[in-house]
PDB file of N, CA and C in Angstrom:
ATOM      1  N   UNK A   1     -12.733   5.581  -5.301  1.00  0.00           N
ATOM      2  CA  UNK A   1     -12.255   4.248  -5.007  1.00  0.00           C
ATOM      3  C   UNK A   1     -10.736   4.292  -4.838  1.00  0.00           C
ATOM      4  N   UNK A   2     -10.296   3.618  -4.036  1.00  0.00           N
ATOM      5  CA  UNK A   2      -9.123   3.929  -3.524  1.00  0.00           C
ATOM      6  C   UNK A   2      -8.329   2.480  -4.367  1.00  0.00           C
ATOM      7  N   UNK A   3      -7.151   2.848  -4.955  1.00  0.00           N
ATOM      8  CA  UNK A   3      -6.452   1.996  -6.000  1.00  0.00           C
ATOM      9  C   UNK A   3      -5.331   1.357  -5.334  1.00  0.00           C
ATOM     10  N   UNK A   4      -5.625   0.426  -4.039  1.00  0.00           N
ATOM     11  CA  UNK A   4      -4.392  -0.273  -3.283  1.00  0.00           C
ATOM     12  C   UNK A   4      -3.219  -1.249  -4.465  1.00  0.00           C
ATOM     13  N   UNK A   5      -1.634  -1.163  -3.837  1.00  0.00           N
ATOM     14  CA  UNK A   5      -0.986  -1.863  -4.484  1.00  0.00           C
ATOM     15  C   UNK A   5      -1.288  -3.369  -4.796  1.00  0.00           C
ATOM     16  N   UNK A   6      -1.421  -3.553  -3.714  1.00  0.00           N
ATOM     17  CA  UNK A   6      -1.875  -5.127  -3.732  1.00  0.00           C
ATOM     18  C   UNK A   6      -3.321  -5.228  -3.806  1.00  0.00           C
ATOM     19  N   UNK A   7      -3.898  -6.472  -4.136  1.00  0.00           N
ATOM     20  CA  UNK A   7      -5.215  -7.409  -3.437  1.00  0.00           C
ATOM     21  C   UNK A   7      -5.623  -7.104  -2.847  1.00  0.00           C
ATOM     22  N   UNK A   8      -4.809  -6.706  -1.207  1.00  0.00           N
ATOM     23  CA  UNK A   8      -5.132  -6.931  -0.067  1.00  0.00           C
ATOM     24  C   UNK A   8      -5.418  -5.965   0.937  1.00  0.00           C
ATOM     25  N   UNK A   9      -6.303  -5.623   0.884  1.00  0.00           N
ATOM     26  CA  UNK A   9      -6.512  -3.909   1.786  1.00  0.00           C
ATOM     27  C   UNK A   9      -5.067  -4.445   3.182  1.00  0.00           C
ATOM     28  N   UNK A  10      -4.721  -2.631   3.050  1.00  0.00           N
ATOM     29  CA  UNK A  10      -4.013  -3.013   4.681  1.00  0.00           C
ATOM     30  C   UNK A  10      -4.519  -3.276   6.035  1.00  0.00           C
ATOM     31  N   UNK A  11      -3.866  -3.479   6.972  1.00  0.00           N
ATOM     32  CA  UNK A  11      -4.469  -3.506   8.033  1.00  0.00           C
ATOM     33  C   UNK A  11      -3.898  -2.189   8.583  1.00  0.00           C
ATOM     34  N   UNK A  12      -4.750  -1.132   9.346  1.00  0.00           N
ATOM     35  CA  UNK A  12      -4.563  -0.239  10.328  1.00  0.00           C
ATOM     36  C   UNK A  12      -3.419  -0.687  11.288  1.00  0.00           C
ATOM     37  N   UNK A  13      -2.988  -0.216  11.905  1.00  0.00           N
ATOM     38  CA  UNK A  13      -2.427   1.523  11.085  1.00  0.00           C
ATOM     39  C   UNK A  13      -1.686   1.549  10.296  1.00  0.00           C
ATOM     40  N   UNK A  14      -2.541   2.324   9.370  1.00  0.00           N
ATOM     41  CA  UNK A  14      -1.204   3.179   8.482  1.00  0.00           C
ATOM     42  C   UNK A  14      -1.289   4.710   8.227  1.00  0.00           C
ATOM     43  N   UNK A  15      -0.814   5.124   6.906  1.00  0.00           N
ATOM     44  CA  UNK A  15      -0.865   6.467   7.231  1.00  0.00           C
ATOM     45  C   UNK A  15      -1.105   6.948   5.970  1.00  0.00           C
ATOM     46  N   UNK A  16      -2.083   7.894   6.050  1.00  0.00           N
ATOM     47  CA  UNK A  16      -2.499   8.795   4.747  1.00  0.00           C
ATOM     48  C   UNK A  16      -1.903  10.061   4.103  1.00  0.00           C
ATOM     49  N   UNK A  17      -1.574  10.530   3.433  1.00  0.00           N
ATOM     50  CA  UNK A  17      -1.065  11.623   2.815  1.00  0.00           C
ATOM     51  C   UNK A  17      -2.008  12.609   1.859  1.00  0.00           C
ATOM     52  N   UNK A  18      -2.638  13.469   2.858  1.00  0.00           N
ATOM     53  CA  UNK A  18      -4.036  14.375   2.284  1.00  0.00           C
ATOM     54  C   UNK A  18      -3.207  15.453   1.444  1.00  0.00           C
ATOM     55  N   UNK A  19      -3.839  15.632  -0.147  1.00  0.00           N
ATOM     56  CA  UNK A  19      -3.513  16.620  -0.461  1.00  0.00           C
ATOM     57  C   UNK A  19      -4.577  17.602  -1.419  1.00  0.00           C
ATOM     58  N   UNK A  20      -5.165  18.683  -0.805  1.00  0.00           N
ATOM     59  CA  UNK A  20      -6.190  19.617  -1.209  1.00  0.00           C
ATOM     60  C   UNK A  20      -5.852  20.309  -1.956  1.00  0.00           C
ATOM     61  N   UNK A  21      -6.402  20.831  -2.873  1.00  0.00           N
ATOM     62  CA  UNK A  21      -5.759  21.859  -3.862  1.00  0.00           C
ATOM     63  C   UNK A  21      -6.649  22.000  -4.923  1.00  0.00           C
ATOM     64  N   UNK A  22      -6.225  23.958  -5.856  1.00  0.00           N
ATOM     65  CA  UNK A  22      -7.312  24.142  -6.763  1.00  0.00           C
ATOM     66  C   UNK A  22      -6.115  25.056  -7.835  1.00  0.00           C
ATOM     67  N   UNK A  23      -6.277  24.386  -9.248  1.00  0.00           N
ATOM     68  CA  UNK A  23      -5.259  24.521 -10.249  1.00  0.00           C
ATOM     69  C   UNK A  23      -5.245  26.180 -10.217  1.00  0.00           C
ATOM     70  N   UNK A  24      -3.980  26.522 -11.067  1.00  0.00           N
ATOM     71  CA  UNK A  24      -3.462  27.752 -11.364  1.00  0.00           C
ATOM     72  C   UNK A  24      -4.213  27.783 -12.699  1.00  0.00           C
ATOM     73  N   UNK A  25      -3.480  28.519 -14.113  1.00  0.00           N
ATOM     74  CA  UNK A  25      -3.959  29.043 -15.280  1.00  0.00           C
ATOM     75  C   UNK A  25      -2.791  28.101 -16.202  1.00  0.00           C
ATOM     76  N   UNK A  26      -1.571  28.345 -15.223  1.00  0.00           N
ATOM     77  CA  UNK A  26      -0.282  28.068 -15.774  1.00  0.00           C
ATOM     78  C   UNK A  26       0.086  26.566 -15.736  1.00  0.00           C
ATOM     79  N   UNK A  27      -0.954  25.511 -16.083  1.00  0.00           N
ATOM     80  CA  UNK A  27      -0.313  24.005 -16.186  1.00  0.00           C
ATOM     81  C   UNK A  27       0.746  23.435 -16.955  1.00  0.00           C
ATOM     82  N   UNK A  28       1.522  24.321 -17.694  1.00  0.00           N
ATOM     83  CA  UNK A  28       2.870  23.358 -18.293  1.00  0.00           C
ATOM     84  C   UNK A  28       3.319  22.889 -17.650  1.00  0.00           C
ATOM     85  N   UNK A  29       3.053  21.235 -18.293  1.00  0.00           N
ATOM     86  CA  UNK A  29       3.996  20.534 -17.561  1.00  0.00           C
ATOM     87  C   UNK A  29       3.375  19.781 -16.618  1.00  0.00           C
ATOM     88  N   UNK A  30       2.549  20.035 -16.218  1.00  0.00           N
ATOM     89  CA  UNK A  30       1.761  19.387 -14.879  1.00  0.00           C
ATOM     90  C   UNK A  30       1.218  17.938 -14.953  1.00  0.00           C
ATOM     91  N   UNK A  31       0.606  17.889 -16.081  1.00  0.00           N
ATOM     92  CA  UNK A  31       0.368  16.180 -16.713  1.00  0.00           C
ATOM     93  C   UNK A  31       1.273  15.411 -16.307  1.00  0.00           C
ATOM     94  N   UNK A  32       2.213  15.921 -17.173  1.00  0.00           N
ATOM     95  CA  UNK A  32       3.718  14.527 -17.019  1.00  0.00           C
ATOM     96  C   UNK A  32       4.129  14.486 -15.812  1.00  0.00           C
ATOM     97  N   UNK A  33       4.214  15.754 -15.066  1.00  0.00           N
ATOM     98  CA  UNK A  33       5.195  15.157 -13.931  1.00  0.00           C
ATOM     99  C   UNK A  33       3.510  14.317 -12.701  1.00  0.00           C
ATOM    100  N   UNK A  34       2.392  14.694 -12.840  1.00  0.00           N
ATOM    101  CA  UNK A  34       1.871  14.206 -12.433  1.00  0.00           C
ATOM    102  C   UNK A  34       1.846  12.709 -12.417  1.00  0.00           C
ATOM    103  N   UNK A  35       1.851  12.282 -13.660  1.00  0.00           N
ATOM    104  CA  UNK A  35       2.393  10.861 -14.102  1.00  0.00           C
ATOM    105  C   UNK A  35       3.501  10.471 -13.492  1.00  0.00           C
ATOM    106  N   UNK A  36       4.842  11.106 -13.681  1.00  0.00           N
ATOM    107  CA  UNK A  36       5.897  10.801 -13.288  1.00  0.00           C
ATOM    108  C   UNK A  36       5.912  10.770 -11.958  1.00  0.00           C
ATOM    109  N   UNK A  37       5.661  11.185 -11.350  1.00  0.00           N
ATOM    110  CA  UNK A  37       5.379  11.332  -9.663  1.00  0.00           C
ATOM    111  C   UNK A  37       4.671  10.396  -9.415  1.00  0.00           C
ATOM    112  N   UNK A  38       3.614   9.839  -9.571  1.00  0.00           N
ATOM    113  CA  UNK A  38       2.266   8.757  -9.205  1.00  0.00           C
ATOM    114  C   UNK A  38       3.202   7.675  -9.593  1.00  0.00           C
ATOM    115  N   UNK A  39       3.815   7.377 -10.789  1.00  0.00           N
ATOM    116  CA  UNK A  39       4.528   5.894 -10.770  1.00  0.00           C
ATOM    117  C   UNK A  39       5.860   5.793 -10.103  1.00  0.00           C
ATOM    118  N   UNK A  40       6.211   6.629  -9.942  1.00  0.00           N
ATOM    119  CA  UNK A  40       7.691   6.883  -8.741  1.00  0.00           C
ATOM    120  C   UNK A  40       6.869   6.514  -7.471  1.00  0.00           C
ATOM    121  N   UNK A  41       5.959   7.220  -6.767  1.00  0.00           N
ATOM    122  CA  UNK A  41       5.608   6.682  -5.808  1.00  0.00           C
ATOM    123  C   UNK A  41       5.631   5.452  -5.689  1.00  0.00           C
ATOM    124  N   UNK A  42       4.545   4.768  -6.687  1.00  0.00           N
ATOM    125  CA  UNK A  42       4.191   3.417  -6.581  1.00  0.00           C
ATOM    126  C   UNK A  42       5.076   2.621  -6.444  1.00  0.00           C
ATOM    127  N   UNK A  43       6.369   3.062  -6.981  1.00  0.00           N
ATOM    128  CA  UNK A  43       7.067   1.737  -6.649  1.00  0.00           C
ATOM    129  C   UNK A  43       8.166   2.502  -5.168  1.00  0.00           C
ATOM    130  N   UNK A  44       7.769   3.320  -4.326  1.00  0.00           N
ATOM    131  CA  UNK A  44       8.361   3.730  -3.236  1.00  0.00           C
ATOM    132  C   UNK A  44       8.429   2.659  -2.210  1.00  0.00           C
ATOM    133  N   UNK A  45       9.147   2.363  -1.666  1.00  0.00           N
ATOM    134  CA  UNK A  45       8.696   1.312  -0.409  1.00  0.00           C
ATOM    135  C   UNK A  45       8.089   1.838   0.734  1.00  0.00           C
ATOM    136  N   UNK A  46       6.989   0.449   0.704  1.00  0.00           N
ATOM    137  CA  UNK A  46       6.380   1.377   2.072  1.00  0.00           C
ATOM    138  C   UNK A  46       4.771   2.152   1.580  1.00  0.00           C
ATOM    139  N   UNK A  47       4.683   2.201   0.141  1.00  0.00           N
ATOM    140  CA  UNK A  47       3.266   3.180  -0.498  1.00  0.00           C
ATOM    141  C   UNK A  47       2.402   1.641  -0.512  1.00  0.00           C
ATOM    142  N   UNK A  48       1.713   2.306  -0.322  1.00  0.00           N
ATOM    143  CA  UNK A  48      -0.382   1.019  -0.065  1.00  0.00           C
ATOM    144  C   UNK A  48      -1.198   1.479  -1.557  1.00  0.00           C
ATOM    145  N   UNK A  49      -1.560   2.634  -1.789  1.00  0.00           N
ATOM    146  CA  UNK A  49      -2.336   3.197  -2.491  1.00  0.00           C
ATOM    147  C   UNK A  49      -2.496   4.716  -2.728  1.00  0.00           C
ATOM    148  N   UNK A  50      -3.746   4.826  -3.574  1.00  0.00           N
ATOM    149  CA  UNK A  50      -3.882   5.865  -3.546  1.00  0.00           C
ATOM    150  C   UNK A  50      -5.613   6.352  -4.340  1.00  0.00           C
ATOM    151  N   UNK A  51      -5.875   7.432  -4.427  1.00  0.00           N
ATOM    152  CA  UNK A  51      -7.070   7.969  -4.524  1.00  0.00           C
ATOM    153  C   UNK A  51      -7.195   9.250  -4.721  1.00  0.00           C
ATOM    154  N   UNK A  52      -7.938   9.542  -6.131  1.00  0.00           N
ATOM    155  CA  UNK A  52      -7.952  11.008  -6.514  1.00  0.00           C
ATOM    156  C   UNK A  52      -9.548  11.474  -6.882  1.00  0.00           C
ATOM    157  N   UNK A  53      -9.560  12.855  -6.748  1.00  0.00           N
ATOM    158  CA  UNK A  53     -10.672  13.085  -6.867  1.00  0.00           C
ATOM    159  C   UNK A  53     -10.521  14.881  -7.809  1.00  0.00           C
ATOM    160  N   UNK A  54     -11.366  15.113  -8.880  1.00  0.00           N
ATOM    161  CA  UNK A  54     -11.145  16.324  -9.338  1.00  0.00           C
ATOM    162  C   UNK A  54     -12.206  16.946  -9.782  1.00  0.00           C
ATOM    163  N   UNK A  55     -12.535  18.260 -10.019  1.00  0.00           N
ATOM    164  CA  UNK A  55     -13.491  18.700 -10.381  1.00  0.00           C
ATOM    165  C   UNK A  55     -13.230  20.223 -10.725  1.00  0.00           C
ATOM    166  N   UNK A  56     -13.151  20.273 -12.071  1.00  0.00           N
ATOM    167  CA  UNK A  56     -12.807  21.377 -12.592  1.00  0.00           C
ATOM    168  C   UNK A  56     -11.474  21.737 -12.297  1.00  0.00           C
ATOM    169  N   UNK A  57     -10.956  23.326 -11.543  1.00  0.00           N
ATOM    170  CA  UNK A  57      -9.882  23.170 -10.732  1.00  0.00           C
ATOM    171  C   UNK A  57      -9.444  22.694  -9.702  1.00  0.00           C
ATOM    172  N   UNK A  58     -10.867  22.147  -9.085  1.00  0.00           N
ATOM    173  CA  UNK A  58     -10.546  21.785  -7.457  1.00  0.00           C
ATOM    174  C   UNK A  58     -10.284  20.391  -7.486  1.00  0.00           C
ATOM    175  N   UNK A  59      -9.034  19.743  -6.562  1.00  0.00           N
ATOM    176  CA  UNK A  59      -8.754  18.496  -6.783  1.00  0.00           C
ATOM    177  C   UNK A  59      -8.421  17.751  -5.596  1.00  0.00           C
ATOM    178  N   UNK A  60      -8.560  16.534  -5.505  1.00  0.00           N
ATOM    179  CA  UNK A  60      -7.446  16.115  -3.779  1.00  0.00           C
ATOM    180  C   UNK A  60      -7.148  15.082  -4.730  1.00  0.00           C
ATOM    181  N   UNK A  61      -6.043  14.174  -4.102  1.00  0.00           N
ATOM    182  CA  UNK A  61      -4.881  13.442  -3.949  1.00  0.00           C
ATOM    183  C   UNK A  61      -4.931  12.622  -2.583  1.00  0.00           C
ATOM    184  N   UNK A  62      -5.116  11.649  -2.309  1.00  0.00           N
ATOM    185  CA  UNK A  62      -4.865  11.131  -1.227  1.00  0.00           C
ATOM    186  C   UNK A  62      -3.639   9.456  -1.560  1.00  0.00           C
ATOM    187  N   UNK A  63      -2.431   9.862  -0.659  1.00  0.00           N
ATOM    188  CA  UNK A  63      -1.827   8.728  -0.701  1.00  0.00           C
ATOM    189  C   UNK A  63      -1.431   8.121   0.823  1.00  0.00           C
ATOM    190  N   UNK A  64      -1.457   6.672   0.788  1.00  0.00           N
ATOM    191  CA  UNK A  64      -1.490   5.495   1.965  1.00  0.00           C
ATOM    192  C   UNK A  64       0.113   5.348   1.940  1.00  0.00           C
ATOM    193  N   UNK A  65       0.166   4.725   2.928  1.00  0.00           N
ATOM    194  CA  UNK A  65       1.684   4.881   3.121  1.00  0.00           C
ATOM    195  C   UNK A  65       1.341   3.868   4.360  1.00  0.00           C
ATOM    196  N   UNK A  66       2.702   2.957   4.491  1.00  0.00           N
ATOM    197  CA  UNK A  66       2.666   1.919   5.375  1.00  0.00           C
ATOM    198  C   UNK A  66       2.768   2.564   6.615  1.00  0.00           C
ATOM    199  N   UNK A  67       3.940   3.327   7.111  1.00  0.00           N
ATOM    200  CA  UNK A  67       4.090   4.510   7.806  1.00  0.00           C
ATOM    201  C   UNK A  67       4.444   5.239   7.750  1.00  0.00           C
ATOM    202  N   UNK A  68       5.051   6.696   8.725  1.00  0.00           N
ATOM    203  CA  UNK A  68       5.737   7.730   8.977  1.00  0.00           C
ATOM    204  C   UNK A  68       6.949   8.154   8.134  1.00  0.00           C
ATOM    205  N   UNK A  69       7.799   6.688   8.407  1.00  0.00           N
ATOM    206  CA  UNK A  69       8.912   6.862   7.711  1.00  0.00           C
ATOM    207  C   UNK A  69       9.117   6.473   6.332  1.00  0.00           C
ATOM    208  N   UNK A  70       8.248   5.825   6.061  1.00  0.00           N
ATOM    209  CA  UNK A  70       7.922   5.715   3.972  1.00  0.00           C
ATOM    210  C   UNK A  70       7.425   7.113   3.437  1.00  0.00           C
ATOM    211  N   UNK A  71       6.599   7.894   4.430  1.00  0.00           N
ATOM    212  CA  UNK A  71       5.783   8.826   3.478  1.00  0.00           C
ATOM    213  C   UNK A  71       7.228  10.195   3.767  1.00  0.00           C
ATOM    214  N   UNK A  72       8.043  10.235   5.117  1.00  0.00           N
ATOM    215  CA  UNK A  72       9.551  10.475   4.855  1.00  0.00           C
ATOM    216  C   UNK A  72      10.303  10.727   3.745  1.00  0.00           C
ATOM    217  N   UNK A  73      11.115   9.233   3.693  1.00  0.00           N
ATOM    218  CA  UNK A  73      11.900   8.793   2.443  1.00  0.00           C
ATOM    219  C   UNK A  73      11.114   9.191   1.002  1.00  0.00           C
ATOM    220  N   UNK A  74       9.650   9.251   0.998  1.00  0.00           N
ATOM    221  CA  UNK A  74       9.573   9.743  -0.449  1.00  0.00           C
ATOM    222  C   UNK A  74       9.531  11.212  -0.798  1.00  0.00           C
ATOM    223  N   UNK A  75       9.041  11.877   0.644  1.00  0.00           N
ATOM    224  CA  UNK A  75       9.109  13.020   0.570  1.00  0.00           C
ATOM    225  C   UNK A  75      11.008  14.175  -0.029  1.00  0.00           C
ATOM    226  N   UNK A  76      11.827  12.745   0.890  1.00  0.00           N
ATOM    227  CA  UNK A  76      12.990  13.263  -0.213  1.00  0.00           C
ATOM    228  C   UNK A  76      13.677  13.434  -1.272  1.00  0.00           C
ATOM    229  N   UNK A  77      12.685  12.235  -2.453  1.00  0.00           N
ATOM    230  CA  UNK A  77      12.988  11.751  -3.344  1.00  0.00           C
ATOM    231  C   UNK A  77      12.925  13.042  -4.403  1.00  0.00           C
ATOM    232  N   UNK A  78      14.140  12.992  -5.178  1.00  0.00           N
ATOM    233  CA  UNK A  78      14.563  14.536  -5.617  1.00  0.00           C
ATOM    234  C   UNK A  78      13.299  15.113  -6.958  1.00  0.00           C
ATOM    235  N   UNK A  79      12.594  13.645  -7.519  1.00  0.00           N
ATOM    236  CA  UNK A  79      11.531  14.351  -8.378  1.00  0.00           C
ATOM    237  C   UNK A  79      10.497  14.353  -7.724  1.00  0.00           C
ATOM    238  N   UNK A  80      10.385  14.075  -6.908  1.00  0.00           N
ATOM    239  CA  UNK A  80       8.990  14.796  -5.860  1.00  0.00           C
ATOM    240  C   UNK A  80       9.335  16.135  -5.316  1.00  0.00           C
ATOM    241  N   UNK A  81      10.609  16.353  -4.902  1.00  0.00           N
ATOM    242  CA  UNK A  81      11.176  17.894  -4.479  1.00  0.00           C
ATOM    243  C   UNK A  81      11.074  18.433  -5.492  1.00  0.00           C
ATOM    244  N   UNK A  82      10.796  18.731  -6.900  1.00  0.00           N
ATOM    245  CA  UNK A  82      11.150  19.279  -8.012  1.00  0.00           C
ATOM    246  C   UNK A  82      10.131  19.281  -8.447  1.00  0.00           C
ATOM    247  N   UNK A  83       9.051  18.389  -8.129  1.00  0.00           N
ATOM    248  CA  UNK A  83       7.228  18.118  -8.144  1.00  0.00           C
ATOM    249  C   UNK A  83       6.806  19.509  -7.299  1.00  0.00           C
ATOM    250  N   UNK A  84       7.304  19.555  -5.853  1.00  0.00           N
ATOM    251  CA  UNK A  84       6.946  20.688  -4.903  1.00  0.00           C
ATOM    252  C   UNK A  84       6.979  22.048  -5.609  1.00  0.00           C
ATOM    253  N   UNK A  85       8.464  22.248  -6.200  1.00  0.00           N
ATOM    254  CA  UNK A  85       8.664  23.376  -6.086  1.00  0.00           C
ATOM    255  C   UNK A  85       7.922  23.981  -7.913  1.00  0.00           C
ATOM    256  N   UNK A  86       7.386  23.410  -8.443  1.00  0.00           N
ATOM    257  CA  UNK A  86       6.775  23.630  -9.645  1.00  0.00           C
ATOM    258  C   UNK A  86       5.431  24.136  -8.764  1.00  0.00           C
ATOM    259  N   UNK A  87       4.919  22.609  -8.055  1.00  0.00           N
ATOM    260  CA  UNK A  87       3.607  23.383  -7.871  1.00  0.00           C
ATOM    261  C   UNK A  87       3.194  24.842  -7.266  1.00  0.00           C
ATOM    262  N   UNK A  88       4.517  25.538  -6.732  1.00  0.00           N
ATOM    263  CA  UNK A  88       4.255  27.076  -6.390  1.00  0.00           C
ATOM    264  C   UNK A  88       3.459  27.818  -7.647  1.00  0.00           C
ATOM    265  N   UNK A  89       3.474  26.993  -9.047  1.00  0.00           N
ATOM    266  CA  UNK A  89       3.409  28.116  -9.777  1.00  0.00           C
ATOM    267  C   UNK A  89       1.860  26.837 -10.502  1.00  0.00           C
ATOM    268  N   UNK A  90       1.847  25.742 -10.148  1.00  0.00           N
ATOM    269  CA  UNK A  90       0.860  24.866 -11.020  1.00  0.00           C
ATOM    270  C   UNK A  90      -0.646  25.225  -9.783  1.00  0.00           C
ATOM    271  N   UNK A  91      -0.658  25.714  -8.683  1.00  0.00           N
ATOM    272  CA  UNK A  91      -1.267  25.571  -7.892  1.00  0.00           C
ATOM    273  C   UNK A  91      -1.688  26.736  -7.286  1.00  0.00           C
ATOM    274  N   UNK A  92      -3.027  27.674  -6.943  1.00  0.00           N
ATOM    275  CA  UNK A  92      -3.634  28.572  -6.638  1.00  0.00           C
ATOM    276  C   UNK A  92      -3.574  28.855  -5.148  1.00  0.00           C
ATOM    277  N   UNK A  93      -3.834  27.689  -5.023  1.00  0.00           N
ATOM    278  CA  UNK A  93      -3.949  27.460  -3.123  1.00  0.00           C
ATOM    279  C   UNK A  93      -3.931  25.729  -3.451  1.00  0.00           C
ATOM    280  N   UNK A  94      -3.167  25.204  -1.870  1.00  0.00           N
ATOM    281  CA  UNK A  94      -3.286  23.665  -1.632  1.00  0.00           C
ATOM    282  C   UNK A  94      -2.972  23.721   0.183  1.00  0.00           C
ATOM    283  N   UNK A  95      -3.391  22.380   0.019  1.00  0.00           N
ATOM    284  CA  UNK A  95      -3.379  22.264   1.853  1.00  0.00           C
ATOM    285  C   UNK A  95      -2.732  20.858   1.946  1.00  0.00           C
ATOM    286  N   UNK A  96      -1.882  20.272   2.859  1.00  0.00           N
ATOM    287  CA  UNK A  96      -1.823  18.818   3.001  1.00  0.00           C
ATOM    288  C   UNK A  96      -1.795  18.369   4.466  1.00  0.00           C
ATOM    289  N   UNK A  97      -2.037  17.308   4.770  1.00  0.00           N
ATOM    290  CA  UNK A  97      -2.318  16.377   6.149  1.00  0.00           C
ATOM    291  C   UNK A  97      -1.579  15.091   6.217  1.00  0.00           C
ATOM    292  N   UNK A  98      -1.143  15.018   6.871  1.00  0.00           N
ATOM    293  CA  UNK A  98      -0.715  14.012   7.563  1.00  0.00           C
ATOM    294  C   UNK A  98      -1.162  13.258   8.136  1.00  0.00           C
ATOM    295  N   UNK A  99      -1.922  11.671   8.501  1.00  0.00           N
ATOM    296  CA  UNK A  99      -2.953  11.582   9.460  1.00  0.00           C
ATOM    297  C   UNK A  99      -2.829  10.289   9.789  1.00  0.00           C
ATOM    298  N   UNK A 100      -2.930   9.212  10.468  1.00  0.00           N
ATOM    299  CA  UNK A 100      -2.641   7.802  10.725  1.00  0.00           C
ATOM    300  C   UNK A 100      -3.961   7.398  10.736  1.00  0.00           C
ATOM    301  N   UNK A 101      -4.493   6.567   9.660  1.00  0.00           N
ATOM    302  CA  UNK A 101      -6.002   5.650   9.415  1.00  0.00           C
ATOM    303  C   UNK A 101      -5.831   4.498  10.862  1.00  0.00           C
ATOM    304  N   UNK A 102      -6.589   4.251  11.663  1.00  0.00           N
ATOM    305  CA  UNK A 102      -6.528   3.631  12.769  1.00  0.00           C
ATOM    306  C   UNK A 102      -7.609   2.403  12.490  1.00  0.00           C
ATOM    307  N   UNK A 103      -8.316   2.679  11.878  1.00  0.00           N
ATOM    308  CA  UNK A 103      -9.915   1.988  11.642  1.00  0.00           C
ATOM    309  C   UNK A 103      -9.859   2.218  10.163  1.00  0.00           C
ATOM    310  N   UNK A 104     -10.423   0.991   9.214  1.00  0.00           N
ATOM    311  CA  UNK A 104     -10.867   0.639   8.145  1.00  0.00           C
ATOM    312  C   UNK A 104     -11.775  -0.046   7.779  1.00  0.00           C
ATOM    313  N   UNK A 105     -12.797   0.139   6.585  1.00  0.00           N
ATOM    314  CA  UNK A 105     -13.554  -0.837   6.702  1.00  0.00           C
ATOM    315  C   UNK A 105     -14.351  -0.435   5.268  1.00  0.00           C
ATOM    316  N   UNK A 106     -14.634  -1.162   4.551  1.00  0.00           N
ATOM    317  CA  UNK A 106     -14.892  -1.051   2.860  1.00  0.00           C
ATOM    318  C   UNK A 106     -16.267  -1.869   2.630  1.00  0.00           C
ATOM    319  N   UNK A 107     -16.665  -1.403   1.824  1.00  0.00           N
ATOM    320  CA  UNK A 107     -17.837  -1.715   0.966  1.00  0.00           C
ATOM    321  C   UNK A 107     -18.025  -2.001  -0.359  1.00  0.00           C
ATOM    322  N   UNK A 108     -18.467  -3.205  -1.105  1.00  0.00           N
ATOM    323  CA  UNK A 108     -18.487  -2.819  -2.065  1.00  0.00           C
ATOM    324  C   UNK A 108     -19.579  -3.741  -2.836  1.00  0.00           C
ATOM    325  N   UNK A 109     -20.533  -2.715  -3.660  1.00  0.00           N
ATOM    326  CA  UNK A 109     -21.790  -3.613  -4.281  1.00  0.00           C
ATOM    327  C   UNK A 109     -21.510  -4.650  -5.352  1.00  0.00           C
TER     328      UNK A 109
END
């Protein structure tokens, strides 16, 4: 389930931030800044939501982003750069995407 900021689902387009990945051995540390990173985002301008999924080591991350240039500006934000360069050592293998959601449409029982 995807955890939007607001109420209000967005309207298309916007843009997603895919991130694939399967843990290392070596997690110090990884909790907190995980935390610390997820509520820095949230209050980024420009972030919609977000959505995680994990299983054992294998995990994704998916974050919404209004557009191009929000998912940008956070990408420079110096504890997300400092988020990156840890995960060389928190992370086995990871993959990420870039992708613009064009079409939306939700369900819910």
């Amino acid at each position: 389930m995807i955890h939007w900021q607001n109420s209000n689902n967005p309207n298309p387009p916007f843009v997603a931030s895919i991130f694939h990945y399967y843990l290392s051995d070596d997690l110090e540390g990884y909790a907190e800044m995980d935390e610390k990173t997820i509520t820095l985002a949230k209050s980024s301008p420009g972030f919609l939501g977000y959505e995680t999924f994990k299983n054992e080591a294998r995990g994704s991350f998916i974050s919404y982003w209004k557009d191009q240039a929000s998912i940008e500006k956070w990408a420079k934000n110096p504890i997300h750069i400092e988020a990156k360069k840890e995960g060389k050592r928190w992370y086995k293998y990871y993959h990420s995407m870039i992708c613009e959601v064009n079409r939306y449409h939700e369900h819910n029982l």
